[in-house]
PDB file of N, CA and C in Angstrom:
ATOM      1  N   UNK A   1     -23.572 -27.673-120.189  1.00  0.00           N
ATOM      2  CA  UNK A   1     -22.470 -27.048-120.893  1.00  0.00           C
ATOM      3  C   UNK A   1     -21.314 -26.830-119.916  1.00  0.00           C
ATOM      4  N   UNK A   2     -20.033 -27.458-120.309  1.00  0.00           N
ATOM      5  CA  UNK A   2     -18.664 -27.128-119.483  1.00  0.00           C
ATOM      6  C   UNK A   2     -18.139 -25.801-119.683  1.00  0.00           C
ATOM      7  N   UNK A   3     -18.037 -25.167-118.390  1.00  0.00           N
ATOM      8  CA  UNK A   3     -17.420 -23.276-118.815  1.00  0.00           C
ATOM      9  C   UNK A   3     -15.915 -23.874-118.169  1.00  0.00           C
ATOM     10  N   UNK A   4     -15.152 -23.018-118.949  1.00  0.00           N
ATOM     11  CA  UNK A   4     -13.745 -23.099-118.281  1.00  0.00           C
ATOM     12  C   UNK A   4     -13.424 -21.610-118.889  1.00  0.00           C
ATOM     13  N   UNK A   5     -12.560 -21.345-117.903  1.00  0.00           N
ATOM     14  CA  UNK A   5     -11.587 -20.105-117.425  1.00  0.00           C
ATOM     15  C   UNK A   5     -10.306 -20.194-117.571  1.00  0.00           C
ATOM     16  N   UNK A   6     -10.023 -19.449-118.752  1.00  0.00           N
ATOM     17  CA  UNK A   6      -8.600 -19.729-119.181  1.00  0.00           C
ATOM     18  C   UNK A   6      -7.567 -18.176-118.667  1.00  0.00           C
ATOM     19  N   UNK A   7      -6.984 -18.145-117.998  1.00  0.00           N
ATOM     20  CA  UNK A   7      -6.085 -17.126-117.278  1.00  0.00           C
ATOM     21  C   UNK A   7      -4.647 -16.759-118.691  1.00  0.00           C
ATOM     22  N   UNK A   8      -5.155 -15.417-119.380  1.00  0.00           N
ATOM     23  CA  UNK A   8      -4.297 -15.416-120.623  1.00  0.00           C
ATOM     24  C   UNK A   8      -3.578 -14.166-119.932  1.00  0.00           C
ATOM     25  N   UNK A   9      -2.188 -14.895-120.253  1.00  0.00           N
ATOM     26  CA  UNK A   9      -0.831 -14.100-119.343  1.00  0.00           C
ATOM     27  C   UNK A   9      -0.146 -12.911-120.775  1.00  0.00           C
ATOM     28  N   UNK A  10      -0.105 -13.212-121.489  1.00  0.00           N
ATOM     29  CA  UNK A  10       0.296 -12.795-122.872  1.00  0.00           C
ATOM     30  C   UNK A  10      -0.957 -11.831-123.481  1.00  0.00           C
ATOM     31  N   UNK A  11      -0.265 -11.066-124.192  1.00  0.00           N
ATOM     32  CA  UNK A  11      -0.965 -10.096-125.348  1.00  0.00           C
ATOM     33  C   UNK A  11      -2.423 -10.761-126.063  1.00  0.00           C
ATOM     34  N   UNK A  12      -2.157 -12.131-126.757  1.00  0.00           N
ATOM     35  CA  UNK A  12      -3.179 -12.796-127.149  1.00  0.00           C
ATOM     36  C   UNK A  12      -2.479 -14.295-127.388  1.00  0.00           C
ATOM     37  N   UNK A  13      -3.508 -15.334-127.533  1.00  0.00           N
ATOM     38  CA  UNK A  13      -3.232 -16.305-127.993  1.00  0.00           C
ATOM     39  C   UNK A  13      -3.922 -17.298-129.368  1.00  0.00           C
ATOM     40  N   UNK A  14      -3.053 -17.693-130.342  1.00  0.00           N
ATOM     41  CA  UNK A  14      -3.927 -18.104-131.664  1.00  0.00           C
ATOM     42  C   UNK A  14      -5.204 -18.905-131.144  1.00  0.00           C
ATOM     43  N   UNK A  15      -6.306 -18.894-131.927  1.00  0.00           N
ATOM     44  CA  UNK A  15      -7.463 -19.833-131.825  1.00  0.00           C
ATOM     45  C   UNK A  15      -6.900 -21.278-131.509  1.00  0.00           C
ATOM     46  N   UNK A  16      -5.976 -21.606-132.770  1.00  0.00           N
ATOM     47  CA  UNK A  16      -5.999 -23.269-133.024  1.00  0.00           C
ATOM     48  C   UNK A  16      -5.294 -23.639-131.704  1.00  0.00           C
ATOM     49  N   UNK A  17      -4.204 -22.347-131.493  1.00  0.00           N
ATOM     50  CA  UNK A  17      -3.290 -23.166-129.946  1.00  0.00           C
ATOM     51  C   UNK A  17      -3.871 -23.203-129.109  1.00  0.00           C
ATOM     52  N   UNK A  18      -4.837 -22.068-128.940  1.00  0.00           N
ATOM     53  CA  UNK A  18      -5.950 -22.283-127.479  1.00  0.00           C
ATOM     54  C   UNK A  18      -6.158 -23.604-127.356  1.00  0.00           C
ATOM     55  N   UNK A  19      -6.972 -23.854-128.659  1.00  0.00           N
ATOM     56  CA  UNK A  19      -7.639 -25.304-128.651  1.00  0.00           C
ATOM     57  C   UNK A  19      -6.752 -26.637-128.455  1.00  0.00           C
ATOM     58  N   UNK A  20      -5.541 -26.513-128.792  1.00  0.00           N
ATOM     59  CA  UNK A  20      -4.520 -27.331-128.535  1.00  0.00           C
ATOM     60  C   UNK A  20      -4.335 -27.504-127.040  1.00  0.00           C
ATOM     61  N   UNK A  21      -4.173 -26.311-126.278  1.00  0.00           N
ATOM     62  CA  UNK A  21      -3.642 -25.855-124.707  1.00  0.00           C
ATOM     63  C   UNK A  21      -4.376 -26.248-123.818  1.00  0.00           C
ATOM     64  N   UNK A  22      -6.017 -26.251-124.217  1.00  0.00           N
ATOM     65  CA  UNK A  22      -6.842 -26.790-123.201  1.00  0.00           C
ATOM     66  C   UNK A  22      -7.785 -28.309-123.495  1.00  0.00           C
ATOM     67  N   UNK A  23      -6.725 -28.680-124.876  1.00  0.00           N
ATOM     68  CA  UNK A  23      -7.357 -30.768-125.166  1.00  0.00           C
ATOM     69  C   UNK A  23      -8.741 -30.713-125.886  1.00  0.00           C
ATOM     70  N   UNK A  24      -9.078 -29.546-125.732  1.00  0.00           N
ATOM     71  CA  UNK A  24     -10.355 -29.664-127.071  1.00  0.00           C
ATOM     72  C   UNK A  24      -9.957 -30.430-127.935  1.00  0.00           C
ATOM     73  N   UNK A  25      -8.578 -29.767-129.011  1.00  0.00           N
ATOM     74  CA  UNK A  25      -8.490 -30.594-130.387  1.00  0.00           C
ATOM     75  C   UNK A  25      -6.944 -31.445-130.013  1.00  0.00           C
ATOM     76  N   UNK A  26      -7.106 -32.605-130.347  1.00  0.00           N
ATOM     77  CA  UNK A  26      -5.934 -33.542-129.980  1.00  0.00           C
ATOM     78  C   UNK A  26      -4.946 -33.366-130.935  1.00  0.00           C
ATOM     79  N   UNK A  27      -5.103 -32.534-132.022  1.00  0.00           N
ATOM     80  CA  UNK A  27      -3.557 -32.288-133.292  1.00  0.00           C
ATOM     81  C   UNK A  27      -4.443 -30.702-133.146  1.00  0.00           C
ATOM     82  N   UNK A  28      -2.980 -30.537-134.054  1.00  0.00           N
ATOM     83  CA  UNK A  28      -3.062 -29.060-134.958  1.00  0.00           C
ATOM     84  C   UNK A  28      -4.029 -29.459-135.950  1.00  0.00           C
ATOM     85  N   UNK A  29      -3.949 -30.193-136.671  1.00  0.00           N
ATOM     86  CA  UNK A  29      -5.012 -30.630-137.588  1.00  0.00           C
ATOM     87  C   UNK A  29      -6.511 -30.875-137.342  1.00  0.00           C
ATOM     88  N   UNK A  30      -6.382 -31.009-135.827  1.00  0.00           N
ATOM     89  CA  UNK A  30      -8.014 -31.198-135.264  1.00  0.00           C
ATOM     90  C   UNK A  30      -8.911 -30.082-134.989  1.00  0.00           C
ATOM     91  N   UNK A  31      -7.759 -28.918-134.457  1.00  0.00           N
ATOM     92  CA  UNK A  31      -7.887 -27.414-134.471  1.00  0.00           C
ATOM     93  C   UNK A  31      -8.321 -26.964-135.709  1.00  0.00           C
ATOM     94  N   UNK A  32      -7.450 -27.258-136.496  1.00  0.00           N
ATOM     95  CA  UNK A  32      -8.095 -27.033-137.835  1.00  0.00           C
ATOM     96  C   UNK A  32      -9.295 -27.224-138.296  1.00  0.00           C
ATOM     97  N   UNK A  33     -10.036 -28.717-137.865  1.00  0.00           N
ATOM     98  CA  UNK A  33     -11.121 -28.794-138.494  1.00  0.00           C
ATOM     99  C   UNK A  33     -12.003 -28.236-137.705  1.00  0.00           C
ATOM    100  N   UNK A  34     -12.106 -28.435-136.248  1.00  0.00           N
ATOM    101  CA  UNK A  34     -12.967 -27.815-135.416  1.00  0.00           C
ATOM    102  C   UNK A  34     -13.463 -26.006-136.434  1.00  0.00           C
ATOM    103  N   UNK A  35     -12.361 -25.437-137.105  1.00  0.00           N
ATOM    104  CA  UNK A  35     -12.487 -24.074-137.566  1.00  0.00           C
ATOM    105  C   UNK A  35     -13.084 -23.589-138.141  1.00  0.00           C
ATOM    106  N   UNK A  36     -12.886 -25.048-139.217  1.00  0.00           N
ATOM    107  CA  UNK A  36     -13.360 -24.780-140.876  1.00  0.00           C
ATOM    108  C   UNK A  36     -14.625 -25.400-140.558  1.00  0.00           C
ATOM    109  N   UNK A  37     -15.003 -25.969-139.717  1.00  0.00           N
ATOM    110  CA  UNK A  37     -16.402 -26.625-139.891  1.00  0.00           C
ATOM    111  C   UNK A  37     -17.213 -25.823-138.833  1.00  0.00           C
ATOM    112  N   UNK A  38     -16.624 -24.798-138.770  1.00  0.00           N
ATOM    113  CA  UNK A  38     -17.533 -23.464-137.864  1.00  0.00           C
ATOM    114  C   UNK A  38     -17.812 -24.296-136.631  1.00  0.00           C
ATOM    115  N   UNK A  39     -17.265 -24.718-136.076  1.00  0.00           N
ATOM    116  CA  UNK A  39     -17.820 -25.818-134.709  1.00  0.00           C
ATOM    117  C   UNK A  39     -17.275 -24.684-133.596  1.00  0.00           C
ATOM    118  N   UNK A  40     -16.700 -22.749-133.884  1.00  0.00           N
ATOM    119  CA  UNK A  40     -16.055 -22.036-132.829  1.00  0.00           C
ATOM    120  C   UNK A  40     -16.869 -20.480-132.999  1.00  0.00           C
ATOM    121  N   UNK A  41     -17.603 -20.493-132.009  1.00  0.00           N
ATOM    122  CA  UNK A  41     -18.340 -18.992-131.814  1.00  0.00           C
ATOM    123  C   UNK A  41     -17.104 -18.044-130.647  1.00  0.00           C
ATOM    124  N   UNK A  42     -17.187 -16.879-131.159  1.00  0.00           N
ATOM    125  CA  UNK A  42     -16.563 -16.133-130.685  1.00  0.00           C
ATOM    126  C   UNK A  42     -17.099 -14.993-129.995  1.00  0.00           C
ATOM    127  N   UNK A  43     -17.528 -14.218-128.878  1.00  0.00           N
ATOM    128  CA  UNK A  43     -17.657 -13.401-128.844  1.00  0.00           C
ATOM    129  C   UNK A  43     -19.481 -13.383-129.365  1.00  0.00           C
ATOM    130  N   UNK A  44     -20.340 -14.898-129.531  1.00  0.00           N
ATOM    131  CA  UNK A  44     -21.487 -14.773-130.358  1.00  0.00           C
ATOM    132  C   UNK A  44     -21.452 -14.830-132.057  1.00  0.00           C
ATOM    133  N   UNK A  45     -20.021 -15.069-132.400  1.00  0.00           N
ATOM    134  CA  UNK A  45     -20.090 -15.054-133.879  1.00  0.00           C
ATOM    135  C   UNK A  45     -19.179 -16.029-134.712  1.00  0.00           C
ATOM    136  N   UNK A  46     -19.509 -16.419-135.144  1.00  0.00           N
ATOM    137  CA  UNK A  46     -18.526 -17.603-136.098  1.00  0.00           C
ATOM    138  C   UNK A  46     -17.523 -17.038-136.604  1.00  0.00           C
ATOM    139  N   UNK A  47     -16.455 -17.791-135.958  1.00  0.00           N
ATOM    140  CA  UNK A  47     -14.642 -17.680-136.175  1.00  0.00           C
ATOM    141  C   UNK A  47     -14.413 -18.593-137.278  1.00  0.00           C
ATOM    142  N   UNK A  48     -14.189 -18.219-138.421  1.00  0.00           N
ATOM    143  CA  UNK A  48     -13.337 -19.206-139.180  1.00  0.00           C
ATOM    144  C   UNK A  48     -11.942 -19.007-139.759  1.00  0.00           C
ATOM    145  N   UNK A  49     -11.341 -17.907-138.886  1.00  0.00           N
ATOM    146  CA  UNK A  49      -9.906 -17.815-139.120  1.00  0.00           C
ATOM    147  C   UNK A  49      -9.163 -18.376-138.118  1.00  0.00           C
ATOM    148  N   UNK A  50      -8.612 -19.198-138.623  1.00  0.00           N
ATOM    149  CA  UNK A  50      -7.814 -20.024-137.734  1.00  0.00           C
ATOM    150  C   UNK A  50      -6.989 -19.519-136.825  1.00  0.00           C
ATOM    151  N   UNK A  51      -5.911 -18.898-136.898  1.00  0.00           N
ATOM    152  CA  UNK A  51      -5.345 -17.353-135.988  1.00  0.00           C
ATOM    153  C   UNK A  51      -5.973 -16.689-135.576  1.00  0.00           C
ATOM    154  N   UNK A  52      -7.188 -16.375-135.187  1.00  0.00           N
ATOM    155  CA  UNK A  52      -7.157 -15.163-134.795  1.00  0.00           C
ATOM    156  C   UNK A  52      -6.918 -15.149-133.450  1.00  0.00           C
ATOM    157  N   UNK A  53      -6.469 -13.958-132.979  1.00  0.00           N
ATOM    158  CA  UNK A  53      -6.309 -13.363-131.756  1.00  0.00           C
ATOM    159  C   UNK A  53      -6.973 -13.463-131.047  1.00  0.00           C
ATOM    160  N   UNK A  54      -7.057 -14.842-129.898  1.00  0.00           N
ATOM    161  CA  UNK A  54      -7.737 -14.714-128.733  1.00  0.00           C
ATOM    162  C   UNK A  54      -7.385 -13.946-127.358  1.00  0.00           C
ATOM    163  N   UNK A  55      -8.104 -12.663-127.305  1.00  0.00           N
ATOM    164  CA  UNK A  55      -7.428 -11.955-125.857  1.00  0.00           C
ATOM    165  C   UNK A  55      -8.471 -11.585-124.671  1.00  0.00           C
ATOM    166  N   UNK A  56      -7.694 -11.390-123.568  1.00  0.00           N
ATOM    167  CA  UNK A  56      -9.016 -11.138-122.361  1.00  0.00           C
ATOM    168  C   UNK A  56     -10.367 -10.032-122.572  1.00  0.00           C
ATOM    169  N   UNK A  57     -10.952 -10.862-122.128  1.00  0.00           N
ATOM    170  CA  UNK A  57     -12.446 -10.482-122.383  1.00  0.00           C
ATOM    171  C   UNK A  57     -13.227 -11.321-123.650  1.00  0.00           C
ATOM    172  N   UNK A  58     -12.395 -12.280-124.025  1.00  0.00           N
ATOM    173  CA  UNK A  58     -13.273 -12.836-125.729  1.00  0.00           C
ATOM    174  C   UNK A  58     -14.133 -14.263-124.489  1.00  0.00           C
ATOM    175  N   UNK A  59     -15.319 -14.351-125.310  1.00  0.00           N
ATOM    176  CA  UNK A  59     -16.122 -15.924-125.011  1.00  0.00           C
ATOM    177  C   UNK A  59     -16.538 -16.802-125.914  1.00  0.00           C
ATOM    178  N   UNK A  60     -15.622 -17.935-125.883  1.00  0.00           N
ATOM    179  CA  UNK A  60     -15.665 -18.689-126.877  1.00  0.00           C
ATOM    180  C   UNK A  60     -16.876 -19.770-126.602  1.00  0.00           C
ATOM    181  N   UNK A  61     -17.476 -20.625-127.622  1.00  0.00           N
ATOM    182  CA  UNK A  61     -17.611 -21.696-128.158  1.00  0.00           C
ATOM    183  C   UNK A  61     -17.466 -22.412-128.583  1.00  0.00           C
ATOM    184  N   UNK A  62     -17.323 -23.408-128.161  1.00  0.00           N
ATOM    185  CA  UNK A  62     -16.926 -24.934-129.038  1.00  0.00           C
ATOM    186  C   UNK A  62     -18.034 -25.902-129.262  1.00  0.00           C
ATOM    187  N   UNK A  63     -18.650 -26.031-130.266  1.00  0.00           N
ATOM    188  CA  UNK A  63     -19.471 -27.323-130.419  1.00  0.00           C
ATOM    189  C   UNK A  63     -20.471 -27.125-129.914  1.00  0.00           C
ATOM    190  N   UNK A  64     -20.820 -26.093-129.235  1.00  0.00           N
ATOM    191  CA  UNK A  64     -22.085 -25.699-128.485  1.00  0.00           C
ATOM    192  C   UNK A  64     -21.557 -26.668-127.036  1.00  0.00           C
ATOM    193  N   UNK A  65     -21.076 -27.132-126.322  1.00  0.00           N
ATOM    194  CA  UNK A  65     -20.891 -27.479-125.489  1.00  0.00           C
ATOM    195  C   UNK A  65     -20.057 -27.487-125.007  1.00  0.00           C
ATOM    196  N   UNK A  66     -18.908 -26.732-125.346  1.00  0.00           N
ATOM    197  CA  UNK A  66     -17.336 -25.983-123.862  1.00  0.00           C
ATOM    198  C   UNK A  66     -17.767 -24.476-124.287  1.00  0.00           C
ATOM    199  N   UNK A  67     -17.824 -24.016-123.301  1.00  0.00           N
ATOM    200  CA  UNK A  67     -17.808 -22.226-123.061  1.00  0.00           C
ATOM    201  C   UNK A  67     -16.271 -22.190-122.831  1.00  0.00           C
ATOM    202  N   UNK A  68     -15.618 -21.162-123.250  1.00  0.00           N
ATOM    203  CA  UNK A  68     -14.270 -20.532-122.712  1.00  0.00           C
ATOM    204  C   UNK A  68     -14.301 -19.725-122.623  1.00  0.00           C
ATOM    205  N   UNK A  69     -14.139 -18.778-121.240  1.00  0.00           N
ATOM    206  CA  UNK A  69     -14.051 -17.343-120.931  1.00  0.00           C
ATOM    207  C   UNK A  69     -12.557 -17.033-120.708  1.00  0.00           C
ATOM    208  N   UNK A  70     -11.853 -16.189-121.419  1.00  0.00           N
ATOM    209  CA  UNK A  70     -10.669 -15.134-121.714  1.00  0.00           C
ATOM    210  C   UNK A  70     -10.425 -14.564-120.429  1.00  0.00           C
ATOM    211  N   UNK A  71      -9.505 -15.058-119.036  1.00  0.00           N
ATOM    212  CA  UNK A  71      -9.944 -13.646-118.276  1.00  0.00           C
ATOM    213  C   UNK A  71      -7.946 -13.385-117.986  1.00  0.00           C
TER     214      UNK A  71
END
């Protein structure tokens, strides 16, 4: 499993742009599906709002195979 460390300078950042920012999803539209097809654990729990507020301290999942730690 790939962990990456994302350094969040701002208040929070949307789910889908995360996923945009670090090439997970290659469109906005890819973000999208990654969402709706629950392929994003949050924190241990399935995200299916596309916005939500990613801020320091959250640990994401993708696909079961990218970790993203919030720091």
């Amino acid at each position: 499993m790939q962990t990456v460390d994302f350094p969040l300078t701002d208040e929070y950042i949307e789910l889908i742009s995360l996923l945009k920012y670090l090439n997970i999803a290659q469109t906005g539209g890819h973000a999208k599906m990654l969402v709706d097809d629950g392929a994003v654990l949050v924190n241990g729990t399935l995200e299916s709002r596309r916005r939500y507020k990613v801020r320091k301290g959250d640990i994401l999942v993708i696909g079961g195979e990218i970790t993203v730690q919030i720091v």
